[in-house]
Protein backbone atom coordinates (compact mmCIF):
# COMPACT_ATOMS: atom_id res chain seq x y z
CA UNK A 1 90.35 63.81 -117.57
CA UNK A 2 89.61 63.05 -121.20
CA UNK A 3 91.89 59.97 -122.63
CA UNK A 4 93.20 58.99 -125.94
CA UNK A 5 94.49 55.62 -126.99
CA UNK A 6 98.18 56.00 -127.59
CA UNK A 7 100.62 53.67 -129.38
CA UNK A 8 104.30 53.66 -128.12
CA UNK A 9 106.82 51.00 -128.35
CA UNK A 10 108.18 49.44 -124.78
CA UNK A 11 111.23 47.08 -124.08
CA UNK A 12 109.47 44.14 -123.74
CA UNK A 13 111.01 43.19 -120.00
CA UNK A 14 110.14 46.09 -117.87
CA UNK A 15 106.97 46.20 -119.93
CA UNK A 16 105.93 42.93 -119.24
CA UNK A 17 107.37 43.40 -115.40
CA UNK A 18 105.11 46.26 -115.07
CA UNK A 19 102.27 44.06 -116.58
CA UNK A 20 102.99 41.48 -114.16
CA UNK A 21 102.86 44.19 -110.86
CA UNK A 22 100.03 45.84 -111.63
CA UNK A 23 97.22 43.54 -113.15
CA UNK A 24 94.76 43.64 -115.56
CA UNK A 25 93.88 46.98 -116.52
CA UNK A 26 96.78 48.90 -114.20
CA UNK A 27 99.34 49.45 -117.38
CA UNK A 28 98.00 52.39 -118.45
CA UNK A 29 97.38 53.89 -114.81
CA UNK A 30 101.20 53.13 -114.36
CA UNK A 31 102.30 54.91 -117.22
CA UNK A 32 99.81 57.80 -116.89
CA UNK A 33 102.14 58.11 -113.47
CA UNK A 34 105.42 57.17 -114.67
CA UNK A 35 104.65 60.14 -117.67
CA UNK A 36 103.02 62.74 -115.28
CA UNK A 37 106.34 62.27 -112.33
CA UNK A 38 108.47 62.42 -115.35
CA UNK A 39 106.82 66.07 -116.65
CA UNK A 40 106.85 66.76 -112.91
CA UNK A 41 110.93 66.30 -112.63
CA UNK A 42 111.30 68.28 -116.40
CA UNK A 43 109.79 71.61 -114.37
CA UNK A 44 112.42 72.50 -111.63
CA UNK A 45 112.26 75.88 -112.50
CA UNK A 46 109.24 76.66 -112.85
CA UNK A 47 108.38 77.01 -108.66
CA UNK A 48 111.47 78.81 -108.58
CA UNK A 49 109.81 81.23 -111.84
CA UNK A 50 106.37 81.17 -109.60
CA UNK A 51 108.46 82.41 -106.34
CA UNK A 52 110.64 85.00 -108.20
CA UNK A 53 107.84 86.92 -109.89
CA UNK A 54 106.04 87.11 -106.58
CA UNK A 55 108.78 87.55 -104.44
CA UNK A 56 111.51 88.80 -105.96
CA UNK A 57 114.82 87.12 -106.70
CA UNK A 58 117.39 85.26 -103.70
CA UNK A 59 120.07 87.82 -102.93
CA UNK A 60 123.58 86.48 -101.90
CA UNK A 61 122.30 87.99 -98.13
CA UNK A 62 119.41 86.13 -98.12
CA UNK A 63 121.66 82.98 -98.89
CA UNK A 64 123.88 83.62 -96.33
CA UNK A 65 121.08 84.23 -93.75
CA UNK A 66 119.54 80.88 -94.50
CA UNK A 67 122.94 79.20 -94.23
CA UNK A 68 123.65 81.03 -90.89
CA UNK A 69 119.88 79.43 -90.06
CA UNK A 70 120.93 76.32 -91.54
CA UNK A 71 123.91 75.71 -89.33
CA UNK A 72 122.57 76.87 -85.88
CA UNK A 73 119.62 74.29 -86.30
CA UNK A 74 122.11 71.79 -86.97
CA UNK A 75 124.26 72.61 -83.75
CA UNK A 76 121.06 72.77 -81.92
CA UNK A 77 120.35 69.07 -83.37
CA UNK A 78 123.60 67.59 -82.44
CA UNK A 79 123.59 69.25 -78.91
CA UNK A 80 120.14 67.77 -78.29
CA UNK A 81 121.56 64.45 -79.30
CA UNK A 82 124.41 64.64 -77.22
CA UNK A 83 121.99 65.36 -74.50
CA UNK A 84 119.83 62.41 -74.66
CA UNK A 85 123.10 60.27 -75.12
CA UNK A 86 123.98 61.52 -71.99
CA UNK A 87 121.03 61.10 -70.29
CA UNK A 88 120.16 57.95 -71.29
CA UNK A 89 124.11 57.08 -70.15
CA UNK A 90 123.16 58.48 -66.43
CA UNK A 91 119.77 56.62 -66.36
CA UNK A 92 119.16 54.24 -63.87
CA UNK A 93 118.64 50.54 -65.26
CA UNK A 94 115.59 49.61 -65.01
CA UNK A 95 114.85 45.80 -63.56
CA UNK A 96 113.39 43.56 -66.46
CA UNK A 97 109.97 42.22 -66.39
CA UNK A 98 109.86 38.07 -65.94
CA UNK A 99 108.38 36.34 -68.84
């Protein structure tokens, strides 16, 4: 990727507290990040664009399907946990090793 020398003004603390974490020479790769997660986080819709055009858009049915979905993988979930809880409840104690 081509760069270009940039000037921007910083608060001095978390710019010197970023300094101090990342070394010699690491500023600029942290704000190349801290820039590039931030573009990242200004683009929610654009997936949901992408998906749309290919797929056409979420229908109130297909929302209710994936909640129905939703809720009987969480019931499966809890009844899985309240069968280890109960198994591990019936489980004979095992004798502990000397040490």
């Amino acid at each position: 990727m081509a760069t270009k020398k940039h000037f921007v003004t910083l608060p001095e603390e978390p710019a010197e507290a970023v300094r101090a974490e990342v070394g010699p020479g690491g500023f600029s790769r942290y704000v190349t990040h801290a820039v590039e997660r931030r573009r990242e986080q200004d683009r929610p819709g654009e997936l949901a664009d992408w998906l749309e055009a290919g797929y056409g858009r979420v229908t109130e049915e297909d929302r209710a399907q994936a909640e129905a979905e939703r809720r009987e993988i969480e019931r499966e979930h809890v009844e899985l946990a309240r069968s280890c809880r109960a198994a591990a409840e019936n489980a004979p104690e095992r004798p502990r090793e000397a040490v």
